[in-house]
Protein backbone atom coordinates (compact mmCIF):
# COMPACT_ATOMS: atom_id res chain seq x y z
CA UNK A 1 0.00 0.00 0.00
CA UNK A 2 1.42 3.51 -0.94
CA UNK A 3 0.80 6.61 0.55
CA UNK A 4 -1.62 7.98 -0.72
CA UNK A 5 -4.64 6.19 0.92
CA UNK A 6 -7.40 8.33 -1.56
CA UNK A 7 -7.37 10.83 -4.30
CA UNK A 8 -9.67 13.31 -6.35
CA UNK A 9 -8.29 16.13 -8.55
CA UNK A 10 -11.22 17.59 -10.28
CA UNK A 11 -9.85 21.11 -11.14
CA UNK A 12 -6.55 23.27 -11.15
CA UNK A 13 -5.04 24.32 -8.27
CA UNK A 14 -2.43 26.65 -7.36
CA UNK A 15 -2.00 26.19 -3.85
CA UNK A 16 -1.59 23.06 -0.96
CA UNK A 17 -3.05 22.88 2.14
CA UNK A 18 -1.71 20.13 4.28
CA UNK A 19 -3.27 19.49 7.80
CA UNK A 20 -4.36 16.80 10.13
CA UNK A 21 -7.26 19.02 11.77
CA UNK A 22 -10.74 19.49 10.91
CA UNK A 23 -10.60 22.77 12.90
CA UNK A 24 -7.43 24.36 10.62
CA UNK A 25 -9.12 22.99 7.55
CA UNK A 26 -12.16 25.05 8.35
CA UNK A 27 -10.35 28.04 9.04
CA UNK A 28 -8.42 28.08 5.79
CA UNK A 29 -11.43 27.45 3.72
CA UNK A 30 -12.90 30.24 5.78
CA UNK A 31 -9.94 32.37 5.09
CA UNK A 32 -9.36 31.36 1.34
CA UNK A 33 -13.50 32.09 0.61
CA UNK A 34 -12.85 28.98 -2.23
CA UNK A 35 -11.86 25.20 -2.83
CA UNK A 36 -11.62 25.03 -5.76
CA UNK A 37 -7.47 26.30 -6.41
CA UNK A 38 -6.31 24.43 -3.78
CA UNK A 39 -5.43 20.51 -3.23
CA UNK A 40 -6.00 19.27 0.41
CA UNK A 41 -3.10 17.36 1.68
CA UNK A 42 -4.99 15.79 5.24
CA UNK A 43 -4.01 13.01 6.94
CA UNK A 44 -6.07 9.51 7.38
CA UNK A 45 -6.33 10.01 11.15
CA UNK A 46 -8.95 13.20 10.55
CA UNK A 47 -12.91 12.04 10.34
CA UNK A 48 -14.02 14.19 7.42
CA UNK A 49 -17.40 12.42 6.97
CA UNK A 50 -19.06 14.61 4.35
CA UNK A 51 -16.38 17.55 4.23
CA UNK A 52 -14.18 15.05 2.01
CA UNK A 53 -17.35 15.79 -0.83
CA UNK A 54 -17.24 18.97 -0.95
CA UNK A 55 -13.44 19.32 -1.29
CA UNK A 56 -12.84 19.89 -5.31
CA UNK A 57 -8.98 18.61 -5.01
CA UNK A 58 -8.33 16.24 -1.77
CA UNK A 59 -5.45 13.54 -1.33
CA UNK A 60 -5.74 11.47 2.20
CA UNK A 61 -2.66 10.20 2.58
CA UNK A 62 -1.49 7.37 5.28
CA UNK A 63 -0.67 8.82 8.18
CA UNK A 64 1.54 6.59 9.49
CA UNK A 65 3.69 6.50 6.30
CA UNK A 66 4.07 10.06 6.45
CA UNK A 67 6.47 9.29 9.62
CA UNK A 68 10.15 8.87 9.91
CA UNK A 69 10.05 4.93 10.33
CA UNK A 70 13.37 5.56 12.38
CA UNK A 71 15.69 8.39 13.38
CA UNK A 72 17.83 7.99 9.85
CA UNK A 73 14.33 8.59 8.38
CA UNK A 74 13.88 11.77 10.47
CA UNK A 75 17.25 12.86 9.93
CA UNK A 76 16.59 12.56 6.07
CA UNK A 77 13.43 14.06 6.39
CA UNK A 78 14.56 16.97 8.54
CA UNK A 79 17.16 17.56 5.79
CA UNK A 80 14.72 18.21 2.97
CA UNK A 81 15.54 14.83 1.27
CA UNK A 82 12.59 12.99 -0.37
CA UNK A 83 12.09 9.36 1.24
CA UNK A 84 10.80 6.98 -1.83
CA UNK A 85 7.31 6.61 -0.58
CA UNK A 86 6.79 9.95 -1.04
CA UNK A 87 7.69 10.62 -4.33
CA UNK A 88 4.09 9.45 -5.17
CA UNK A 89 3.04 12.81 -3.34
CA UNK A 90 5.62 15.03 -5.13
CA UNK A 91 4.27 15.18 -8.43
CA UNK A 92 1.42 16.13 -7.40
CA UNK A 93 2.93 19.41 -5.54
CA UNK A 94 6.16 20.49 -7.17
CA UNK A 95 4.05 22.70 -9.48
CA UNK A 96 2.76 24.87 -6.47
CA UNK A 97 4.52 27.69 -4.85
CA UNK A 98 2.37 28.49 -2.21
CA UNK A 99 1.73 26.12 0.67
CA UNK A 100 -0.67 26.56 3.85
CA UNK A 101 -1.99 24.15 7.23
CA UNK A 102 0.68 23.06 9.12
CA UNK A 103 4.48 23.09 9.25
CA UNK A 104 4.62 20.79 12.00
CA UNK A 105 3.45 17.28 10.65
CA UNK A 106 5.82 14.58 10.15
CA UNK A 107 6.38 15.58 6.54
CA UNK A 108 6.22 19.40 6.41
CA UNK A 109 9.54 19.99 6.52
CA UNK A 110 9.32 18.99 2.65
CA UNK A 111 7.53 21.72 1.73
CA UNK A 112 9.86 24.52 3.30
CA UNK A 113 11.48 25.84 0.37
CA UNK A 114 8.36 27.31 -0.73
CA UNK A 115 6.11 30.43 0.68
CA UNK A 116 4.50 28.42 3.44
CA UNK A 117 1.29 30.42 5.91
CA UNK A 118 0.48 28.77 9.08
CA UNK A 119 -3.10 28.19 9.90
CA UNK A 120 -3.81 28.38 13.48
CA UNK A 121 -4.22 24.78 15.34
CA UNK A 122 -4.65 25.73 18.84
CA UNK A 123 -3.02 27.00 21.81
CA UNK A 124 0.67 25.41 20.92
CA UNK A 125 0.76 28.20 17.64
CA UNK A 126 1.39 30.77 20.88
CA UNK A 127 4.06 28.89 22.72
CA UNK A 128 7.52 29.18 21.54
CA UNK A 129 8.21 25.17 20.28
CA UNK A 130 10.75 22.86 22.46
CA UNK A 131 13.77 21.28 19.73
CA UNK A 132 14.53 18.00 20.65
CA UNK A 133 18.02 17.24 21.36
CA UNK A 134 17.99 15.83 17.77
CA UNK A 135 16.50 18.12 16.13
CA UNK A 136 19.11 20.82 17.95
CA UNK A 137 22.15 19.10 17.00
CA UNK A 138 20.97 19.00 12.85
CA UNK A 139 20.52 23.10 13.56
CA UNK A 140 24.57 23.00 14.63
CA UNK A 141 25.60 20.66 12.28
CA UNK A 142 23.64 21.72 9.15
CA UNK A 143 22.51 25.46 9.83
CA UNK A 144 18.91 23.97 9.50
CA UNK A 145 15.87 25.60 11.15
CA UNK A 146 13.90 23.48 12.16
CA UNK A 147 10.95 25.30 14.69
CA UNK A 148 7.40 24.59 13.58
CA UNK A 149 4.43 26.81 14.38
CA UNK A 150 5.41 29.38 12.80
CA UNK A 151 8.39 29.86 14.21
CA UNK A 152 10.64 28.93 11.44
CA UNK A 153 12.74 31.90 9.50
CA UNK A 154 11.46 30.53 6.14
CA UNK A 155 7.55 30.65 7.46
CA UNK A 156 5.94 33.99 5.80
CA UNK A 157 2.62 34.01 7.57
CA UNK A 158 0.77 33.00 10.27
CA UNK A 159 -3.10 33.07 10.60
CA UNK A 160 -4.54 33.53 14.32
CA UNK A 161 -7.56 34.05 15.67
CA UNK A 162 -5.88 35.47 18.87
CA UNK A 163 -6.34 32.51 21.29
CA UNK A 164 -4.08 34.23 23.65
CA UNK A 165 -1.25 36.63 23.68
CA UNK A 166 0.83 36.84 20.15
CA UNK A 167 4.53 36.05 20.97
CA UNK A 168 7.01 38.73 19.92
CA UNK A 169 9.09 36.55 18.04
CA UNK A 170 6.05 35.57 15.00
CA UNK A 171 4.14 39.00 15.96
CA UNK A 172 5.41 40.76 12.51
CA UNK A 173 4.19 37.44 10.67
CA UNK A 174 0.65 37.38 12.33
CA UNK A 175 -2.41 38.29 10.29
CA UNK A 176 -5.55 37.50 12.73
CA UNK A 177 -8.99 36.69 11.62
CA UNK A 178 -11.92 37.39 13.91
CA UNK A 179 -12.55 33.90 15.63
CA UNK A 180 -16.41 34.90 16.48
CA UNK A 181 -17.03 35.80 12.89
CA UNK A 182 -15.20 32.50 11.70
CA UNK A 183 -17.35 30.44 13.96
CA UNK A 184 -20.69 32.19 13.10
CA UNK A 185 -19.91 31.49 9.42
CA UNK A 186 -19.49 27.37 10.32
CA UNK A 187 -23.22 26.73 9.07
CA UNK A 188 -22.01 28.06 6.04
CA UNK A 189 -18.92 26.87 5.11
CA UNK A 190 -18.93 24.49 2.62
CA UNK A 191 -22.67 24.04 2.70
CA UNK A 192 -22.65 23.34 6.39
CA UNK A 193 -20.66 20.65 6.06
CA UNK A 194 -18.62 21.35 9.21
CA UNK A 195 -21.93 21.81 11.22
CA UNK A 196 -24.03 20.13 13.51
CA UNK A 197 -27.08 20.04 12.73
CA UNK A 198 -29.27 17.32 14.68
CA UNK A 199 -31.44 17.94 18.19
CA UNK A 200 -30.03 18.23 21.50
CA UNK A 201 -31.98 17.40 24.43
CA UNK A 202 -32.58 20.23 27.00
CA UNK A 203 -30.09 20.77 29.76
CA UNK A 204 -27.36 18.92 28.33
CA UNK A 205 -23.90 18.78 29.63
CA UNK A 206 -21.22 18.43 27.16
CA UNK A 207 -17.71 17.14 27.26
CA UNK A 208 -14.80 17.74 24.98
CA UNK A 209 -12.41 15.07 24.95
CA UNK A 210 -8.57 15.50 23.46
CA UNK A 211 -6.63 12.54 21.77
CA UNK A 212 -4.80 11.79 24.72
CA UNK A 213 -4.04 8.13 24.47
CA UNK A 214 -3.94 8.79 20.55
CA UNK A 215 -0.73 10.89 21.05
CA UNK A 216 0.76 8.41 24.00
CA UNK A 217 0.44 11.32 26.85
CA UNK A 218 -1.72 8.96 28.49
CA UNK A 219 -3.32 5.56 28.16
CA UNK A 220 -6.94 4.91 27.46
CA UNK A 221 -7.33 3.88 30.92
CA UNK A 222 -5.98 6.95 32.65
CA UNK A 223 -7.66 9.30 30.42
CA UNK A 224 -11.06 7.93 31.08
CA UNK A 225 -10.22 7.82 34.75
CA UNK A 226 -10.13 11.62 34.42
CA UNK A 227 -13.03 12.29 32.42
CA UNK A 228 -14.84 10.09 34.66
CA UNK A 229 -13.56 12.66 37.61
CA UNK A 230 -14.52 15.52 35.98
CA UNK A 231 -17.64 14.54 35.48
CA UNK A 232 -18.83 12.80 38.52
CA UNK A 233 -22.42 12.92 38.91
CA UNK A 234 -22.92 12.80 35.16
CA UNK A 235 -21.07 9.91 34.11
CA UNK A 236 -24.70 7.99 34.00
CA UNK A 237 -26.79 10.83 33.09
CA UNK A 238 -28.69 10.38 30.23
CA UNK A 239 -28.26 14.36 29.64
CA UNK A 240 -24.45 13.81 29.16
CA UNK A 241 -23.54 14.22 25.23
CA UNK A 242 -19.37 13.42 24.01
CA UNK A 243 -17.86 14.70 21.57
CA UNK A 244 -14.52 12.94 20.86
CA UNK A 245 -11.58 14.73 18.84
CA UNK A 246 -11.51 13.73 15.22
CA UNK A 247 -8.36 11.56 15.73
CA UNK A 248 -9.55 9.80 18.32
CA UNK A 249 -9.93 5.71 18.74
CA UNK A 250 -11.76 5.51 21.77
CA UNK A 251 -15.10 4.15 21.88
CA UNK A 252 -16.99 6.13 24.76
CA UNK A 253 -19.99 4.05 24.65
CA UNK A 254 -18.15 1.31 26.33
CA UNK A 255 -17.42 3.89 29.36
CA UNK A 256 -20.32 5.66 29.24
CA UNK A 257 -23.08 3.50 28.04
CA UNK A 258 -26.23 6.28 28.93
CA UNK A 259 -24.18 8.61 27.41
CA UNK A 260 -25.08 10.69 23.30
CA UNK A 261 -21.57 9.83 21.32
CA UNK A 262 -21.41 12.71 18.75
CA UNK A 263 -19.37 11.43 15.63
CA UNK A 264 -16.55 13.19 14.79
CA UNK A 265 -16.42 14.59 10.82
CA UNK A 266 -17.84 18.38 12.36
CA UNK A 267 -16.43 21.05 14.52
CA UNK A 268 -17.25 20.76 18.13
CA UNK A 269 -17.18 25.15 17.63
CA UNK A 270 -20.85 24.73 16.35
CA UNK A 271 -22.13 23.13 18.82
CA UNK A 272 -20.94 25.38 21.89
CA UNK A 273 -23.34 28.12 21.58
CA UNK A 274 -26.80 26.43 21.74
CA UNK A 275 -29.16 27.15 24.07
CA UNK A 276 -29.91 23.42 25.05
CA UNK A 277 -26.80 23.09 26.39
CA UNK A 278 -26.02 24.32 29.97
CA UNK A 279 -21.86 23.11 30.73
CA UNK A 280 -19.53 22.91 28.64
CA UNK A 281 -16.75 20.41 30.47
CA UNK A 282 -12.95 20.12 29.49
CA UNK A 283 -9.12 19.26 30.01
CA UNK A 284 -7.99 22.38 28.19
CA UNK A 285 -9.45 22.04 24.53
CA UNK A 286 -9.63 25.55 22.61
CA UNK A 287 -12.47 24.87 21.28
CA UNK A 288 -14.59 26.66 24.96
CA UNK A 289 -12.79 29.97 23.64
CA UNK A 290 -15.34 30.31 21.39
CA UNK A 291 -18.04 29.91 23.62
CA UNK A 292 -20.86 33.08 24.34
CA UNK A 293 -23.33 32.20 26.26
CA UNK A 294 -22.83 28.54 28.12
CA UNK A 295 -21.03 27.94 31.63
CA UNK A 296 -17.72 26.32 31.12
CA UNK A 297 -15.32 24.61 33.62
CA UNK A 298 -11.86 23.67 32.77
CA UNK A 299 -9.97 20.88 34.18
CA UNK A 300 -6.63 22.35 33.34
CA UNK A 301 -3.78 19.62 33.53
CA UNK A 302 -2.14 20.98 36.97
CA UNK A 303 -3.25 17.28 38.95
CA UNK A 304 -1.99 15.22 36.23
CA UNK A 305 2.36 15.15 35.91
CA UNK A 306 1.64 13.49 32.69
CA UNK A 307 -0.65 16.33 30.94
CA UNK A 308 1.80 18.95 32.74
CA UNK A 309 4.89 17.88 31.45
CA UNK A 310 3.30 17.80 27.61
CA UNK A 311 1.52 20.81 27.78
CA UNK A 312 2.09 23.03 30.55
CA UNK A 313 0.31 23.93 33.50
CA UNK A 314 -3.05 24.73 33.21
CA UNK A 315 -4.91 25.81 36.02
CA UNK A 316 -8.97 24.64 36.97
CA UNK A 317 -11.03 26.97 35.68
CA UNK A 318 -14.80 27.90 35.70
CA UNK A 319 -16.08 30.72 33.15
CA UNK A 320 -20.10 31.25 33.80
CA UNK A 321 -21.31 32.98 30.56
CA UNK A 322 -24.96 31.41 30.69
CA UNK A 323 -27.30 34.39 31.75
């Protein structure tokens, strides 16, 4: 089996978008006001569900080919230097100048001799990125920058929706685009696609779960430990809806059997803002900064060492917004 897991080219293109998040994906669409002159480049781990239809240009490539099978892998891949598996991909891109989504997936580092923008993933595009001790000695060695996010010298935009405070270091880079607009515009966005659109019951409480077992921060076991201690007296409620992350494997019915399982292949973002729902609950997923009018409460990762050491501390948190 190659690479590339599906294609459809069905019109030119002058532009790539690679990503491996239905949120990014959104943005830039929202951004770029077309699909049509642009090929998708997204990952097999992302539930696109009908999305994937209305794309004009889409390649879903295997995710787990896209990564270094071992550190002379990385250390080719780091250096620009194609891998044979993925000279299926090139043809398809070696034609386009102008690349967008994200610069730090397994095989961005590819693309970096052309104009690439950042789209805006979450909270990491406003921390300054750790280098691996790898990745630091490559930068001595070979005069190679290799900072995602952004970050990178050869990066020429960045698009945020001002999550949180712009570090100085990207600031002259940053174009933002207004996050409440963006999210009010999901019911339009390629027909709705990204959109949930079915009935919730009244006085729901809903919780946003991250691919923490996905991305080996935790196992499955310790990350439904703390969902099930966040939610105490709702783990059996019939009132409590899920909505996993798009790259997540879990199957919450087996945990939470009374539970609504919301399938991934839509933005969580349209769901935060209606009126049937009265909590919003959560480790730290962006997604509540979007929220108007519903009482959120934030876990934060401060009583786990594990969720600390990955992504900072976070602090508990409860933001009531319902009036």
């Amino acid at each position: 089996m190659g690479i590339i897991r599906e294609k459809k080219i069905t019109s030119k293109y002058s532009k790539v978008m690679l990503t491996e998040s239905l949120y990014s994906l959104a943005l830039y669409i929202y951004m770029n006001n077309s699909v049509s002159d642009t090929l998708f480049l997204i990952g097999d781990n992302v539930k696109l569900g009908d999305i994937k239809n209305k794309l004009n240009n889409v390649i879903i490539y295997n995710n787990e080919l896209a990564c270094g099978k071992n550190r002379t892998e990385r250390i080719m891949m780091f250096m620009r230097l194609y891998i044979g598996r993925f000279y299926e991909l090139k043809k398809y891109i070696t034609c386009v100048d102008d690349f967008y989504g994200h610069d730090h997936v397994s095989f961005s580092s590819l693309f970096d001799k052309r104009k690439f923008t950042v789209i805006e993933d979450g909270l990491s595009n406003y921390k300054n990125p750790k280098i691996s001790n790898l990745k630091v000695g490559l930068l001595v060695l070979f005069r190679v920058d290799f900072r995602a996010r952004g970050y990178n010298v050869k990066t020429n935009k960045v698009i945020l929706t001002g999550l949180d405070d712009i570090p100085e270091s990207i600031r002259d880079k940053v174009t933002i685009i207004n996050r409440n607009d963006f999210i009010n515009n999901l019911e339009y966005i390629c027909d709705g696609a990204f959109s949930y659109k079915e009935e919730i019951k009244d006085k729901s409480i809903l919780l946003i779960t991250q691919p923490l077992s996905e991305d080996d921060v935790l196992s499955e076991f310790e990350k439904i430990e703390i969902y099930k201690e966040i939610l105490g007296e709702f783990i059996n409620s019939e009132y409590l809806i899920i909505k996993p992350h798009p790259r997540e494997r879990t199957d919450y019915k087996l945990y939470f059997p009374n539970a609504t399982i919301i399938k991934s292949g839509f933005l969580v973002e349209s769901l935060l803002n209606k009126k049937s729902i009265i909590k919003v609950v959560t480790l730290f997923s962006t997604a509540v900064f979007s929220i108007q009018c519903v009482d959120v409460e934030i876990y934060g990762t401060w009583k786990s060492s594990k969720l600390s050491s990955r992504y900072g501390v976070i602090k508990s948190n409860v933001i009531q917004k319902r009036i």
